[in-house]
Protein backbone atom coordinates (compact mmCIF):
# COMPACT_ATOMS: atom_id res chain seq x y z
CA UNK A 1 0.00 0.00 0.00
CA UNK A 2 1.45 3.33 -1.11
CA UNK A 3 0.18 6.99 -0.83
CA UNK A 4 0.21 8.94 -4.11
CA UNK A 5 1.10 12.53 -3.25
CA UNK A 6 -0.56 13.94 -7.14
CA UNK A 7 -3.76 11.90 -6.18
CA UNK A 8 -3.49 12.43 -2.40
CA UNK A 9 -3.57 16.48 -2.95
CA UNK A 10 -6.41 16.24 -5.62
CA UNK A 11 -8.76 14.06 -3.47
CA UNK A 12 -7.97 16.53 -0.72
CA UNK A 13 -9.19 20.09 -2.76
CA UNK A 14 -12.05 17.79 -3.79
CA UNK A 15 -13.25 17.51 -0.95
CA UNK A 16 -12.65 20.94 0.14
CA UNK A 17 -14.70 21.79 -2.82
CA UNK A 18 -17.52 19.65 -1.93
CA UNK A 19 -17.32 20.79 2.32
CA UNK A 20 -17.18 24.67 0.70
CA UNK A 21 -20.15 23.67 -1.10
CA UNK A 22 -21.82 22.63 2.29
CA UNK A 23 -21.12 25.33 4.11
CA UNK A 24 -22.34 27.58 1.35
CA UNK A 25 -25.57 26.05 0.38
CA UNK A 26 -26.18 25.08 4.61
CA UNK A 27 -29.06 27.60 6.30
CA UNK A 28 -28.86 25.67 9.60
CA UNK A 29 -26.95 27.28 12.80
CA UNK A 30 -24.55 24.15 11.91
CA UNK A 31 -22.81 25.14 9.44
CA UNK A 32 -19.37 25.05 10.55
CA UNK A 33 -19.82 21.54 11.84
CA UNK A 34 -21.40 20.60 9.11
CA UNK A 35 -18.41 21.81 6.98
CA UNK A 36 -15.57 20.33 9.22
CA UNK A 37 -17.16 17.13 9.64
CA UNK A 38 -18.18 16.81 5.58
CA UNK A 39 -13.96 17.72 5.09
CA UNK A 40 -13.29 15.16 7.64
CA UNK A 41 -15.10 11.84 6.46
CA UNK A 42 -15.09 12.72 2.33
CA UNK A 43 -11.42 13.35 2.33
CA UNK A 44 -10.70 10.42 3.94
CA UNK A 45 -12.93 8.29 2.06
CA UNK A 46 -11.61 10.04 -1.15
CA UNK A 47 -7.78 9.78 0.01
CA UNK A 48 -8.23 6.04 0.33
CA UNK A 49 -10.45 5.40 -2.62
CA UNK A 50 -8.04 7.88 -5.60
CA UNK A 51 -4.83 8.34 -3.36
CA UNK A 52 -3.56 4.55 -2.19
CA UNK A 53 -2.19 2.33 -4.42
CA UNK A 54 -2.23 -1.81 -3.29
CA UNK A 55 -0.10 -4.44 -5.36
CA UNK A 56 -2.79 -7.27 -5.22
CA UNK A 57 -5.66 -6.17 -7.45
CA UNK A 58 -8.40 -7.84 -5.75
CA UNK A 59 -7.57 -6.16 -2.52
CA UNK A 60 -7.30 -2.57 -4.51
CA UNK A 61 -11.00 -3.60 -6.07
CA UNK A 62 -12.46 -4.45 -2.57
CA UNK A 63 -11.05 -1.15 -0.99
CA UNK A 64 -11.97 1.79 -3.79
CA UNK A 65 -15.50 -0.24 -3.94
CA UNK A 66 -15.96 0.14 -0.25
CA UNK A 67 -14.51 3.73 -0.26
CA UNK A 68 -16.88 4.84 -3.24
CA UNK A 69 -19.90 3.32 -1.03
CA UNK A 70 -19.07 4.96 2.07
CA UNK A 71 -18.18 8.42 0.19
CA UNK A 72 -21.55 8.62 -1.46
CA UNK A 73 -23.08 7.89 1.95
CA UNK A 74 -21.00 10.86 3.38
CA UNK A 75 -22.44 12.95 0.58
CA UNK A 76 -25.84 12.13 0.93
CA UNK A 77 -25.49 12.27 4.69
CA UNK A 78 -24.47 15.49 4.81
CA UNK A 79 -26.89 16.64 2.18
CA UNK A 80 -29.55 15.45 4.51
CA UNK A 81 -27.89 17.54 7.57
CA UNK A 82 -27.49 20.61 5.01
CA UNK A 83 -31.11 21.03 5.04
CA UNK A 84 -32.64 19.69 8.28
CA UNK A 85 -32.57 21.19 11.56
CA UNK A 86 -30.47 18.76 14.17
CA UNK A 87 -28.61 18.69 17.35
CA UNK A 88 -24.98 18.83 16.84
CA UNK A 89 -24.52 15.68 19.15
CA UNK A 90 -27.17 13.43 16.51
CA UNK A 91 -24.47 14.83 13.62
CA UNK A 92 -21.35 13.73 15.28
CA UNK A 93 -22.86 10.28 16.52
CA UNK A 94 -24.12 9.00 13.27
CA UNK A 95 -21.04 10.52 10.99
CA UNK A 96 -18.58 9.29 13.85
CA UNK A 97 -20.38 6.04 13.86
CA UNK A 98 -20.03 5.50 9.89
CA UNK A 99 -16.41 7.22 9.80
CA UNK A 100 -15.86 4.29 12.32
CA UNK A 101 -17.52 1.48 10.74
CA UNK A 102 -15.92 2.35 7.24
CA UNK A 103 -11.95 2.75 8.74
CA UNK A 104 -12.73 -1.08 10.62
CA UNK A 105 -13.45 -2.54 7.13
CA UNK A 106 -10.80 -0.79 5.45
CA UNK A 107 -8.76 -1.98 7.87
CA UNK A 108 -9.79 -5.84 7.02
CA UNK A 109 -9.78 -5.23 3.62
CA UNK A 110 -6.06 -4.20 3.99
CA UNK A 111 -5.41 -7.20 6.38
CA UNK A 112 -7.09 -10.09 3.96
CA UNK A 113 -4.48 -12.11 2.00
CA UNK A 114 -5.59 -12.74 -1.57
């Protein structure tokens, strides 16, 4: 497993982008949470889905497949906390919870021998 800095950097503004994009669109009181936490969970999901590079290709499939799931669940989650009124506790729970979930599979992915 190697990090790609080109890739790394790009998956990085992307994601920047797409938080920016939160924060702008967001009419909630939560807007800087929901623009830190959006950062947090799609640039790590995009990092490890454009930015790693694995030598066995089944492993490489398994982990950009799971990464692309979980980072269009981060978008849509946020989307949903864009435009609904929540507690900031209910925000960090459920994003913490699937930020979680996703890094422990990852994790096995990256531990499974082909």
């Amino acid at each position: 497993m190697k990090l790609d800095f080109i890739k790394t950097s790009i998956a990085v503004a992307v994601s920047a982008l797409i938080a920016y994009g939160f924060y702008a669109f967001n009419t909630n009181a939560n807007k800087n949470l929901v623009t830190v936490g959006s950062f947090i969970f799609l640039a790590t999901t995009l990092i490890l889905t454009i930015g790693i590079r694995f030598t066995l290709p089944r492993t490489a499939t398994m982990a950009r497949t799971l990464s692309w799931i979980f980072f269009l669940t981060a978008l849509a989650s946020n989307l949903i906390f864009s435009f609904a009124i929540f507690k900031d506790e209910l925000y960090i729970i459920i994003n913490g919870i699937l930020l979680l979930i996703y890094v422990l599979i990852y994790y096995w992915i990256g531990q499974a021998k082909q």
